[in-house]
C-alpha atoms as a PDB file:
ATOM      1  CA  UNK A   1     -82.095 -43.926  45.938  1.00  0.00           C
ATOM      2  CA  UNK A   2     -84.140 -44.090  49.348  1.00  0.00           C
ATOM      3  CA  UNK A   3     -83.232 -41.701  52.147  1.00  0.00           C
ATOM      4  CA  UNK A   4     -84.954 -42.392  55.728  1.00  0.00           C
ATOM      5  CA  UNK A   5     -84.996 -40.177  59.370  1.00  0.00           C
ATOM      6  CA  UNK A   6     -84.043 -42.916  61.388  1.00  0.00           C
ATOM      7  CA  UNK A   7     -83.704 -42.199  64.933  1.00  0.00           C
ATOM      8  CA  UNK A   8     -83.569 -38.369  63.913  1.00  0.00           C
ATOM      9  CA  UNK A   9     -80.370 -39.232  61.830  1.00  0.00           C
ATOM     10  CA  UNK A  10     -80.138 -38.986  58.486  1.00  0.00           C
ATOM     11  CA  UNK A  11     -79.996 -42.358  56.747  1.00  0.00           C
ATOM     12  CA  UNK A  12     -79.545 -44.103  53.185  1.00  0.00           C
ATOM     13  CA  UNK A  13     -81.180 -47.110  52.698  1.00  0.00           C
ATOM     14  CA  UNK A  14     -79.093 -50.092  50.804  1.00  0.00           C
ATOM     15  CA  UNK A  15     -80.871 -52.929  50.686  1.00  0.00           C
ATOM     16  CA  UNK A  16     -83.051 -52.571  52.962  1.00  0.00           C
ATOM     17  CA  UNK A  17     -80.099 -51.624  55.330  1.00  0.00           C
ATOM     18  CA  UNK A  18     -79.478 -48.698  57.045  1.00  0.00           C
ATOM     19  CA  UNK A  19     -76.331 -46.558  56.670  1.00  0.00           C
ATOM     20  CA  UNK A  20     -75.600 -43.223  58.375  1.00  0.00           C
ATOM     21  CA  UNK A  21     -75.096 -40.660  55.870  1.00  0.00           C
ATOM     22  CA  UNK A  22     -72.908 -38.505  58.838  1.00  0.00           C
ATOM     23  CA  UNK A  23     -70.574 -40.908  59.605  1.00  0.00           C
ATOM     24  CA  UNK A  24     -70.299 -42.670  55.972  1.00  0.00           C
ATOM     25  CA  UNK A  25     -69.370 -38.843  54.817  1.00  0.00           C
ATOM     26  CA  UNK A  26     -66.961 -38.009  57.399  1.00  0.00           C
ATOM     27  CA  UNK A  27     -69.489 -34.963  58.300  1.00  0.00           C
ATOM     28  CA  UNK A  28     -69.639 -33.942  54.653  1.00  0.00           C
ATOM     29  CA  UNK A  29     -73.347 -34.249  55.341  1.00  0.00           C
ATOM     30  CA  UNK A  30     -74.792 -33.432  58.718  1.00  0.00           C
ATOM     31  CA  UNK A  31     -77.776 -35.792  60.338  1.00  0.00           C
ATOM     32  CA  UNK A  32     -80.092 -33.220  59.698  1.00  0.00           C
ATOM     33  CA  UNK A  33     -82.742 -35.204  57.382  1.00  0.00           C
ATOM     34  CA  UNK A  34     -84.888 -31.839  56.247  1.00  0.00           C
ATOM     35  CA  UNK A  35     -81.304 -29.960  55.811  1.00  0.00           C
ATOM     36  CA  UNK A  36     -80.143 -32.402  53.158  1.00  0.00           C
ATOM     37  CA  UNK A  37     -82.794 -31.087  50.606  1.00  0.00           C
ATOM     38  CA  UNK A  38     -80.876 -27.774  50.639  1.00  0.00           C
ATOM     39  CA  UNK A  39     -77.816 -29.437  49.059  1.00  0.00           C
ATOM     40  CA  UNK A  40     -79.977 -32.020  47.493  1.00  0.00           C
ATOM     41  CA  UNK A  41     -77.856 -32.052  43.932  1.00  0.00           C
ATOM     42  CA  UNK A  42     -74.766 -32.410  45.541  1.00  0.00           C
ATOM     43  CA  UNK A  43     -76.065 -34.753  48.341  1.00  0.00           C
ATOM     44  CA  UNK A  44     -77.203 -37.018  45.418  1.00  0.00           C
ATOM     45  CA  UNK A  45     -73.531 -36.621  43.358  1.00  0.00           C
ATOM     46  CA  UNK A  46     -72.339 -38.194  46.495  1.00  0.00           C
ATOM     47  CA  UNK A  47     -74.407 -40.696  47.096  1.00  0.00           C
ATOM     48  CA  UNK A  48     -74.136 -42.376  43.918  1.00  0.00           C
ATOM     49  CA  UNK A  49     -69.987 -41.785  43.873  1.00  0.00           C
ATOM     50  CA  UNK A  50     -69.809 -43.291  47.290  1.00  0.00           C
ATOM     51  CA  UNK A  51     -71.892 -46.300  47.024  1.00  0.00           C
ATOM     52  CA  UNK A  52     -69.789 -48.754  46.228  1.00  0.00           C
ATOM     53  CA  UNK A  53     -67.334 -47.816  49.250  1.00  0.00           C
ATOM     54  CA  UNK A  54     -69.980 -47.300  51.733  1.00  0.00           C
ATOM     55  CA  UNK A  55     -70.061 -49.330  54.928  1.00  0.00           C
ATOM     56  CA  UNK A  56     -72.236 -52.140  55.367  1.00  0.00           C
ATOM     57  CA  UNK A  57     -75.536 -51.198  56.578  1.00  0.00           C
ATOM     58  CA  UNK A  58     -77.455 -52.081  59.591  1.00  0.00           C
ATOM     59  CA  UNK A  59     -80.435 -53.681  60.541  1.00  0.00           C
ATOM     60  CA  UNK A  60     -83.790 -51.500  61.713  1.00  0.00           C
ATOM     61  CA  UNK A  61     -87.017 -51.074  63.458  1.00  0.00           C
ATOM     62  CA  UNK A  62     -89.320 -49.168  61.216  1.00  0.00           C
ATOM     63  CA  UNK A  63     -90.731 -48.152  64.509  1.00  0.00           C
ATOM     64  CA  UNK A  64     -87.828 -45.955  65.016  1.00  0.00           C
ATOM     65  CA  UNK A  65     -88.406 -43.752  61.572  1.00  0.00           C
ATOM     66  CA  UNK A  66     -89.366 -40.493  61.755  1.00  0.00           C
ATOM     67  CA  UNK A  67     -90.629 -38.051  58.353  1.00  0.00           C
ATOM     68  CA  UNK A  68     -88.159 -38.058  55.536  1.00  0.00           C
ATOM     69  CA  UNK A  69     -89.180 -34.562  55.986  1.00  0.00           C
ATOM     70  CA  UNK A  70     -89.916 -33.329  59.562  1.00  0.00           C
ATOM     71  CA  UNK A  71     -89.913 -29.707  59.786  1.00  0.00           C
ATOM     72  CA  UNK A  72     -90.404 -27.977  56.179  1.00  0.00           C
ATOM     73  CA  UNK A  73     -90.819 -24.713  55.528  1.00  0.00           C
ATOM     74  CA  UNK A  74     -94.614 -25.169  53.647  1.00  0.00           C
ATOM     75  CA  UNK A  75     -96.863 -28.425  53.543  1.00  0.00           C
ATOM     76  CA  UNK A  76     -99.197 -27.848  51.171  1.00  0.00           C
ATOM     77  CA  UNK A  77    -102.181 -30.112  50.279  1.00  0.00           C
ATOM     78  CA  UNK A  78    -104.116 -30.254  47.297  1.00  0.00           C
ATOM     79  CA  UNK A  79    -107.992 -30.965  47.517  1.00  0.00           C
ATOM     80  CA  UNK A  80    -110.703 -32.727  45.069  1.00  0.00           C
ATOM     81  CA  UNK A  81    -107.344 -34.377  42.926  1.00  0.00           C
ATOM     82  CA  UNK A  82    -109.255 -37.315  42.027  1.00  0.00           C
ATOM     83  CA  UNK A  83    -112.541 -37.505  40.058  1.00  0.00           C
ATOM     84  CA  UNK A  84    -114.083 -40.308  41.864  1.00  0.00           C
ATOM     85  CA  UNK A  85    -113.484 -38.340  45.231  1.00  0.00           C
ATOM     86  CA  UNK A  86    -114.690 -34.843  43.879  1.00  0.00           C
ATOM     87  CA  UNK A  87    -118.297 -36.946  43.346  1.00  0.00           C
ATOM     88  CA  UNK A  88    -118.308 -38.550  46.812  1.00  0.00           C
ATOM     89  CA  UNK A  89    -117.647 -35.364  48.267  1.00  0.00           C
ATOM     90  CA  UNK A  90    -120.736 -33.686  46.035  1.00  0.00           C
ATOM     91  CA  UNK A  91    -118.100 -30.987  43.828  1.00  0.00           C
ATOM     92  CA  UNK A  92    -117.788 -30.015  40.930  1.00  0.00           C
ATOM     93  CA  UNK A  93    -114.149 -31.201  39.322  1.00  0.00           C
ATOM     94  CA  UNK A  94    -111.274 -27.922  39.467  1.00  0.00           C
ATOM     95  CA  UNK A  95    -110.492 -26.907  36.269  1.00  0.00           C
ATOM     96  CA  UNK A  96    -107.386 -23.925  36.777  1.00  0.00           C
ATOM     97  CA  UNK A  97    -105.821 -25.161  40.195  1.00  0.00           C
ATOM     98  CA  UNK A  98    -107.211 -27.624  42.960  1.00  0.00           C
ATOM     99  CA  UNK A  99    -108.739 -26.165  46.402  1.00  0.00           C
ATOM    100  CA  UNK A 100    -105.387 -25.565  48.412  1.00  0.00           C
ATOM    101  CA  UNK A 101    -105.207 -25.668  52.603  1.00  0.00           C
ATOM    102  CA  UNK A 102    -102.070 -26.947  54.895  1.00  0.00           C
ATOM    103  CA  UNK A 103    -101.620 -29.337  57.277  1.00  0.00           C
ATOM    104  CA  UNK A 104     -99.422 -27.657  60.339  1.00  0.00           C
ATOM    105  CA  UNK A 105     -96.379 -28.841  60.379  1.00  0.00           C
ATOM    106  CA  UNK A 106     -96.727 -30.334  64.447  1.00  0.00           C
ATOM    107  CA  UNK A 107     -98.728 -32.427  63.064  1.00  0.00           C
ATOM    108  CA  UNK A 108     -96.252 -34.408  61.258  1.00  0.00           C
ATOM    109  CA  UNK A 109     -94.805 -37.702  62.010  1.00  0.00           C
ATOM    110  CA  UNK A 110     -93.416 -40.727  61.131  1.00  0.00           C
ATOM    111  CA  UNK A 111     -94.626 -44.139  59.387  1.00  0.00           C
ATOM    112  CA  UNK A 112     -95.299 -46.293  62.499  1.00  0.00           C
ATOM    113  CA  UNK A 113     -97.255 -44.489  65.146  1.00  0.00           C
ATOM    114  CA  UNK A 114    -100.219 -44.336  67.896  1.00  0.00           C
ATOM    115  CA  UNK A 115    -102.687 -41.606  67.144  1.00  0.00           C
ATOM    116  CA  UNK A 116    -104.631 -40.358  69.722  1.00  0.00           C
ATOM    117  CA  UNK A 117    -108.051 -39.056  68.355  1.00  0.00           C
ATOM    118  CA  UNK A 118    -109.891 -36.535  69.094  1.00  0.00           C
ATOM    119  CA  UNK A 119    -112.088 -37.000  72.082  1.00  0.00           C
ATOM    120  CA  UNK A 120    -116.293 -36.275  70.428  1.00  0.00           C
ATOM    121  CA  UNK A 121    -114.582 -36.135  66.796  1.00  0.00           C
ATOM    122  CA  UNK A 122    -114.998 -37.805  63.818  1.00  0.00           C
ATOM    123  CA  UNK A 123    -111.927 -38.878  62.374  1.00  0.00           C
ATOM    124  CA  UNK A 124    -111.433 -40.066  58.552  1.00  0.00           C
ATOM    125  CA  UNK A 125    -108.292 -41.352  56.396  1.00  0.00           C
ATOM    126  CA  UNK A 126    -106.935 -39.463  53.252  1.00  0.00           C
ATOM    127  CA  UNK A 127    -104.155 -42.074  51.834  1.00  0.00           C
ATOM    128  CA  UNK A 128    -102.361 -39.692  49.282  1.00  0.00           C
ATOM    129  CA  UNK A 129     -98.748 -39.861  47.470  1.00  0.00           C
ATOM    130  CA  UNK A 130     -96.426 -37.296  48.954  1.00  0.00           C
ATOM    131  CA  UNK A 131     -93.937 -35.237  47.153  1.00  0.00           C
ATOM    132  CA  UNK A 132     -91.125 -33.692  48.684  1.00  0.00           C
ATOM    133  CA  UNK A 133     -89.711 -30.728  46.547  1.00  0.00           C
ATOM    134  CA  UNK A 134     -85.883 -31.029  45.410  1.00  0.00           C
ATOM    135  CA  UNK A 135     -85.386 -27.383  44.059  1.00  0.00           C
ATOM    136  CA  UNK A 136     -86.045 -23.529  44.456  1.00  0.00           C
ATOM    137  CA  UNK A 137     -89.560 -24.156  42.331  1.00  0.00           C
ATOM    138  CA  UNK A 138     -91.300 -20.909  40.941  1.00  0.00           C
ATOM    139  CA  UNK A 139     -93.296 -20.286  37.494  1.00  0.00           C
ATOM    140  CA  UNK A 140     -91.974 -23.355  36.325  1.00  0.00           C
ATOM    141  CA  UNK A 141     -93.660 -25.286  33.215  1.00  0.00           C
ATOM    142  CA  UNK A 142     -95.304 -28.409  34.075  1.00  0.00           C
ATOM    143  CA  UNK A 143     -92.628 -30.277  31.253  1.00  0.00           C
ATOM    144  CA  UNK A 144     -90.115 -29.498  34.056  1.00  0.00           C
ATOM    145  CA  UNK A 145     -91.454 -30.693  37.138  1.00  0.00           C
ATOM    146  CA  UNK A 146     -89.909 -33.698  37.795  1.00  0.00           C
ATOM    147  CA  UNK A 147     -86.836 -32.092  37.568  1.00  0.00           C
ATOM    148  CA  UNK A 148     -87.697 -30.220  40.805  1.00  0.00           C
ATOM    149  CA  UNK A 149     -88.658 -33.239  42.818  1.00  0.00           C
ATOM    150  CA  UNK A 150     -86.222 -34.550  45.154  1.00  0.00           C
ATOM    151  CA  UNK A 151     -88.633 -37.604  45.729  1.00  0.00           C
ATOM    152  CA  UNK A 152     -91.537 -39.189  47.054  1.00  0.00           C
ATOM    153  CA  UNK A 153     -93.625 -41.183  50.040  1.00  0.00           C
ATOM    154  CA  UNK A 154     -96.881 -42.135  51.067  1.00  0.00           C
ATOM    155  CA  UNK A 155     -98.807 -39.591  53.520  1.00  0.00           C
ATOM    156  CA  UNK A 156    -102.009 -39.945  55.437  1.00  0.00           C
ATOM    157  CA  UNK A 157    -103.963 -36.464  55.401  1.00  0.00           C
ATOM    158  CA  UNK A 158    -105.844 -37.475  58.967  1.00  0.00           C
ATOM    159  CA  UNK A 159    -109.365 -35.536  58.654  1.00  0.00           C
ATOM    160  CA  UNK A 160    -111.480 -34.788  61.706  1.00  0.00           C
ATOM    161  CA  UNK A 161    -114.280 -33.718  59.933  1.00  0.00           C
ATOM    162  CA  UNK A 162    -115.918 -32.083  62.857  1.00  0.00           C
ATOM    163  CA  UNK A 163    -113.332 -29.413  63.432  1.00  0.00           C
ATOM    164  CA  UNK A 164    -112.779 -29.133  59.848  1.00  0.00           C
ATOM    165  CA  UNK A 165    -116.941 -28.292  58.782  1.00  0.00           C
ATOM    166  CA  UNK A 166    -116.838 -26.238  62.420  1.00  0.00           C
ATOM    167  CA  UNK A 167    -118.516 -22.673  62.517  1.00  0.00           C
ATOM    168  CA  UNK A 168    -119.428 -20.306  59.573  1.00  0.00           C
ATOM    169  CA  UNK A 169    -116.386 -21.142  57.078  1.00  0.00           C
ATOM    170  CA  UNK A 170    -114.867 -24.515  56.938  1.00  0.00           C
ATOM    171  CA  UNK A 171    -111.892 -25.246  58.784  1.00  0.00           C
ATOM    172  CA  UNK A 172    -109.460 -27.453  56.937  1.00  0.00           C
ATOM    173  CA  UNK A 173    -106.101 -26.361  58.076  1.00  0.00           C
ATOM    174  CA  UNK A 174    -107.161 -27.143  61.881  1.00  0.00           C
ATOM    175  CA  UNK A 175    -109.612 -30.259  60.915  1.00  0.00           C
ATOM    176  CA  UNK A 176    -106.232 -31.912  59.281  1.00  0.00           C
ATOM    177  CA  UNK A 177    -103.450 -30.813  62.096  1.00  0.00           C
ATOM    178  CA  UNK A 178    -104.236 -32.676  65.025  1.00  0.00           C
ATOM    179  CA  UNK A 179    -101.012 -34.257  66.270  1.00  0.00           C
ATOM    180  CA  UNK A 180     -99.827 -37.136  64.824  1.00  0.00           C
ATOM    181  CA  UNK A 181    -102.274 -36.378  61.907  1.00  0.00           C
ATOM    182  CA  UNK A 182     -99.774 -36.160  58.833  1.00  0.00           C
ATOM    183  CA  UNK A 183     -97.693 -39.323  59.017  1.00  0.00           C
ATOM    184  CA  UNK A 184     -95.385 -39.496  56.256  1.00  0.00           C
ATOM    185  CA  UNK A 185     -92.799 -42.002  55.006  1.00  0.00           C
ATOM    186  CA  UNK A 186     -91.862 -44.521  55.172  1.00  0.00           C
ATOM    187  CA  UNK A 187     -88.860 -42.889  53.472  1.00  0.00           C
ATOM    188  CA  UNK A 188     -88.123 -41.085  50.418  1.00  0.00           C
ATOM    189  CA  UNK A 189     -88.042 -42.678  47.090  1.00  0.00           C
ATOM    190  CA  UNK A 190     -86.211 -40.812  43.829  1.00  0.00           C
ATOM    191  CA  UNK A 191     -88.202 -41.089  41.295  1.00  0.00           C
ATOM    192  CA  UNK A 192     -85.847 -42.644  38.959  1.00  0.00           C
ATOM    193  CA  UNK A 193     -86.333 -45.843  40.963  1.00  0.00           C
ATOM    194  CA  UNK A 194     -89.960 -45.704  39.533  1.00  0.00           C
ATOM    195  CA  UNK A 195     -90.779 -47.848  36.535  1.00  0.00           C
ATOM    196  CA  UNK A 196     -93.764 -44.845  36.003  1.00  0.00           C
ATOM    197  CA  UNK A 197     -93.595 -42.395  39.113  1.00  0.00           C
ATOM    198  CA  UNK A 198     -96.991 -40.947  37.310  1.00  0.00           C
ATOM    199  CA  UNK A 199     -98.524 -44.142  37.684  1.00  0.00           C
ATOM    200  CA  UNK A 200     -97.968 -45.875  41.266  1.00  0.00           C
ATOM    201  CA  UNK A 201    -101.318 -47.693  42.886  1.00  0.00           C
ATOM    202  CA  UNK A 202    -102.117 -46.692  46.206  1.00  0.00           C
ATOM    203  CA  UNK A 203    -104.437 -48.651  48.721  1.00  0.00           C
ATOM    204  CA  UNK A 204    -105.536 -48.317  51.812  1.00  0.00           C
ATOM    205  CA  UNK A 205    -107.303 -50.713  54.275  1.00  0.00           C
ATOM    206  CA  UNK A 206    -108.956 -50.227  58.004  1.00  0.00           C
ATOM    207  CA  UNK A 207    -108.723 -53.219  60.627  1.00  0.00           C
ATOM    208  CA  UNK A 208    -107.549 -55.088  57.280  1.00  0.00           C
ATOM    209  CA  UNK A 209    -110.631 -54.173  55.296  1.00  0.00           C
ATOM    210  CA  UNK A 210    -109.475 -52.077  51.855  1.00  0.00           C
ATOM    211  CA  UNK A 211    -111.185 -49.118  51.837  1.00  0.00           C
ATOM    212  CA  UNK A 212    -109.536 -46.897  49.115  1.00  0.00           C
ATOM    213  CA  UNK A 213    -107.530 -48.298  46.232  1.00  0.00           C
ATOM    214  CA  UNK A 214    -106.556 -46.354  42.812  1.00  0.00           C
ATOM    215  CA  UNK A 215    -103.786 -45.248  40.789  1.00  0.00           C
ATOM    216  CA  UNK A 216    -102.048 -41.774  40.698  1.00  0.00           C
ATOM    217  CA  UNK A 217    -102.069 -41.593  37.215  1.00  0.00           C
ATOM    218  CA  UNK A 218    -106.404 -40.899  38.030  1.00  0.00           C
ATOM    219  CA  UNK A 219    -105.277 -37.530  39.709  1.00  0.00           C
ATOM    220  CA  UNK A 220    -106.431 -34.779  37.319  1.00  0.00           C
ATOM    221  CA  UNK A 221    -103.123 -32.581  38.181  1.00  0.00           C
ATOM    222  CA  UNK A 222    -100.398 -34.830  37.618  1.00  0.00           C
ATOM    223  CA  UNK A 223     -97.442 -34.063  39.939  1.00  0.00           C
ATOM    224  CA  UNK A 224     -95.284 -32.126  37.614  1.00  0.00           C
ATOM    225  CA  UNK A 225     -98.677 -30.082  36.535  1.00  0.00           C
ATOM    226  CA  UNK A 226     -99.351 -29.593  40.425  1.00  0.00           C
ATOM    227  CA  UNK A 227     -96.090 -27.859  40.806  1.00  0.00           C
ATOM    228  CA  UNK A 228     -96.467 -25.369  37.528  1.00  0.00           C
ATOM    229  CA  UNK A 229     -99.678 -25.004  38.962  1.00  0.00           C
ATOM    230  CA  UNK A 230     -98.830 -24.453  42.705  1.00  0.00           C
ATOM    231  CA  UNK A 231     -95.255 -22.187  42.401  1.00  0.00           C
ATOM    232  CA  UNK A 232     -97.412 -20.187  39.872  1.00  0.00           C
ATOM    233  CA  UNK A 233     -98.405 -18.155  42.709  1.00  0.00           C
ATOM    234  CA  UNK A 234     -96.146 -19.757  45.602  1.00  0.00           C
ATOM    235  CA  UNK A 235     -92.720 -19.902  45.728  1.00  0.00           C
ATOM    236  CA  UNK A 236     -91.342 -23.497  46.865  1.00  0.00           C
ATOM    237  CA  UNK A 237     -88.184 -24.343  48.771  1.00  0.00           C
ATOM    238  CA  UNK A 238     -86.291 -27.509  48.628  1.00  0.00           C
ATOM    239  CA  UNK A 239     -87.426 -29.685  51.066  1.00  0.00           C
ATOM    240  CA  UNK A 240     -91.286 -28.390  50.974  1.00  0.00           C
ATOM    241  CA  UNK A 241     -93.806 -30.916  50.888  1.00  0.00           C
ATOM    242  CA  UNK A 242     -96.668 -31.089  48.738  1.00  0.00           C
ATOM    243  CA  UNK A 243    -100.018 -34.088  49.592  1.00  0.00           C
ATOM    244  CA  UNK A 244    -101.170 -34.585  46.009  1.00  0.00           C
ATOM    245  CA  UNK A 245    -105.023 -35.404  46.851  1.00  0.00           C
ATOM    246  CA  UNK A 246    -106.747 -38.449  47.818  1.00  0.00           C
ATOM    247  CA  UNK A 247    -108.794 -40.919  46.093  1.00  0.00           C
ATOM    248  CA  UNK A 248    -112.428 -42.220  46.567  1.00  0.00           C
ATOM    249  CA  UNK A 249    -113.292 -44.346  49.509  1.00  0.00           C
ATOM    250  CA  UNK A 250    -112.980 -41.729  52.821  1.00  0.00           C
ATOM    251  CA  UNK A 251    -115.637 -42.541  55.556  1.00  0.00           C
ATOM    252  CA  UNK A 252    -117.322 -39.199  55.552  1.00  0.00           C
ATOM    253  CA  UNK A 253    -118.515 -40.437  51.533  1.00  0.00           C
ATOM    254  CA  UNK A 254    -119.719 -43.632  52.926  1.00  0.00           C
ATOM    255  CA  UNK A 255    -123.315 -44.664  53.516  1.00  0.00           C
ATOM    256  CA  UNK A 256    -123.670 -43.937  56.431  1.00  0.00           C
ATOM    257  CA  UNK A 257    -120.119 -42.447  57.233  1.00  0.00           C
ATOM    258  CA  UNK A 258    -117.694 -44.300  59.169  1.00  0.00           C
ATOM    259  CA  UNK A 259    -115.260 -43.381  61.221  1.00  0.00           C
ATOM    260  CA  UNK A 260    -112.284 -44.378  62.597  1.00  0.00           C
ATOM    261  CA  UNK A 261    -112.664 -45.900  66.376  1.00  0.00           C
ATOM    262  CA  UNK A 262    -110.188 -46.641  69.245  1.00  0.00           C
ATOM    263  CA  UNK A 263    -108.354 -50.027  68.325  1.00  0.00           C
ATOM    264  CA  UNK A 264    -108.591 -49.315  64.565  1.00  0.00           C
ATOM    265  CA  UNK A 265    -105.390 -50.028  62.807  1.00  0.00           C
ATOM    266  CA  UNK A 266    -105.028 -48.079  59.098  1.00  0.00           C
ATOM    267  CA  UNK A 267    -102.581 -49.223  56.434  1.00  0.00           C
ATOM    268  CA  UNK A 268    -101.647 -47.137  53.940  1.00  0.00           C
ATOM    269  CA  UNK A 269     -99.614 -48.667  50.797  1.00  0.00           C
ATOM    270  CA  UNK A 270     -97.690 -46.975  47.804  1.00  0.00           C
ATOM    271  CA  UNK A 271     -96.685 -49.402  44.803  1.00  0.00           C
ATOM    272  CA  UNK A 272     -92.456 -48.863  44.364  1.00  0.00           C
ATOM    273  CA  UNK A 273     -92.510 -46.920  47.728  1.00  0.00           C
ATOM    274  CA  UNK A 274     -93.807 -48.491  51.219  1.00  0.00           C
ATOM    275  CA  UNK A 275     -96.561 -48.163  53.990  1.00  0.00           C
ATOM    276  CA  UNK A 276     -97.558 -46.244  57.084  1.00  0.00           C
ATOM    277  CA  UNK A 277     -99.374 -48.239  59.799  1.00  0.00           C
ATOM    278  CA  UNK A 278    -101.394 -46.247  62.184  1.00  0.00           C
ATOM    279  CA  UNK A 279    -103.033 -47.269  65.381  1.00  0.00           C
ATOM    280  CA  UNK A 280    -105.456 -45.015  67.745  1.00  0.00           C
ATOM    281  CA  UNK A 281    -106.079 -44.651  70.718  1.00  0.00           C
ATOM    282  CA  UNK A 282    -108.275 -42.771  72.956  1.00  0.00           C
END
């Protein structure tokens, strides 16, 4: 199943058609996209009941989708997920639980936007898979975790490295929340439409040029291990999000660094799930 926020409406996608869960449920459902994940179970016995009577769906801009989740109650992102990024970035690899920081939730957006950087900054790309949590998640074993997933996306975790390395303790949480800096979507994917949801590639290019390309199955917390991991010491709601780490290939762990300009375009792809397209502007 794929659900979308299109137009701020709660959507389900049917080949690659567009049906409005509201209407198509006679208000069982409400538009509310981040809502839904607090009925997810019985959202999803629906769904699959009502397929087969559900109106034909309509056509759509991917311009006009917002976040399958746009206002949750806790983003949290995972640092250093990846090997091959841990030695870019000059760290040693976690062993018990990843660094941890969040991305402020303003910051979130769609899968087709402008992004206006940062005037003096130095802004870098993070392509990581998204997970959007299905289930009240806390102390659970890592044998269960998919169970508490209500799906996944791609997400770009936007860096501007400046603010982030700023003063005498690093700054993550306000380095990573400019607006527009956590684009997420393009919708969300169940995992059982996943051949192997612990093994999806992810690339990402700049002005066309790939800069980052590598497998999830190469994180060293594998999503259900992140959550045993994570709800361990946090509790998580349904509809929380969780950025699972990024691979090698940012610009601050180039030679010399590079960062993104004014006119740059970023793509951001997800094997079994979609892309985000960026563009930034001054």
């Amino acid at each position: 199943m794929r659900i979308a926020n299109l137009s701020g409406r709660l959507t389900l996608l049917i080949d690659d058609l567009a049906v409005d869960v509201e209407k198509a449920s006679d208000g069982l459902f409400s538009a509310d996209t981040q809502a839904v994940y607090g009925r997810w179970e019985e959202f999803r016995a629906w769904a699959a009941a009502a397929e087969a009577q559900l109106p034909r769906g309509t056509e759509f801009d991917p311009a006009d989708l917002g976040s399958p989740a746009p206002a949750p109650r806790q983003l949290i992102a995972a640092g250093l997920n990846y090997r091959d990024h841990a030695a870019e970035a000059g760290f040693e690899l976690p062993d018990r639980m990843p660094p941890v920081f969040t991305k402020f939730t303003s910051s979130i957006t769609g899968p087709v936007t402008e992004v206006s950087l940062p005037s003096g900054g130095h802004t870098d790309w993070e392509i990581e898979l998204v997970v959007i949590v299905g289930a009240p998640t806390h102390r659970i074993a890592a044998k269960d975790g998919w169970k508490h997933v209500a799906g996944l996306a791609v997400g770009q975790d936007l860096s501007e490295r400046i603010t982030q390395l700023d003063g005498p303790s690093p700054q993550f949480s306000l380095g990573k929340s400019f607006p527009g800096f956590a684009p997420i979507g393009p919708w969300l994917v169940t995992p059982d439409e996943l051949e192997n949801p612990d093994d999806l590639e992810l690339r990402c290019t700049l002005n066309g040029e790939q800069v980052q390309k590598s497998r999830t199955s190469e994180m060293i917390f594998s999503v259900p291990d992140l959550l045993a991991r994570l709800s361990s010491v946090v509790p998580l709601s349904p509809g929380d999000v969780i950025f699972t780490g990024t691979p090698a290939g940012v610009g601050i762990g180039q030679n010399p660094p590079h960062w993104i300009s004014v006119g740059d375009e970023l793509v951001s792809t997800i094997e079994g799930i979609g892309e985000l397209r960026q563009r930034f502007t001054g």
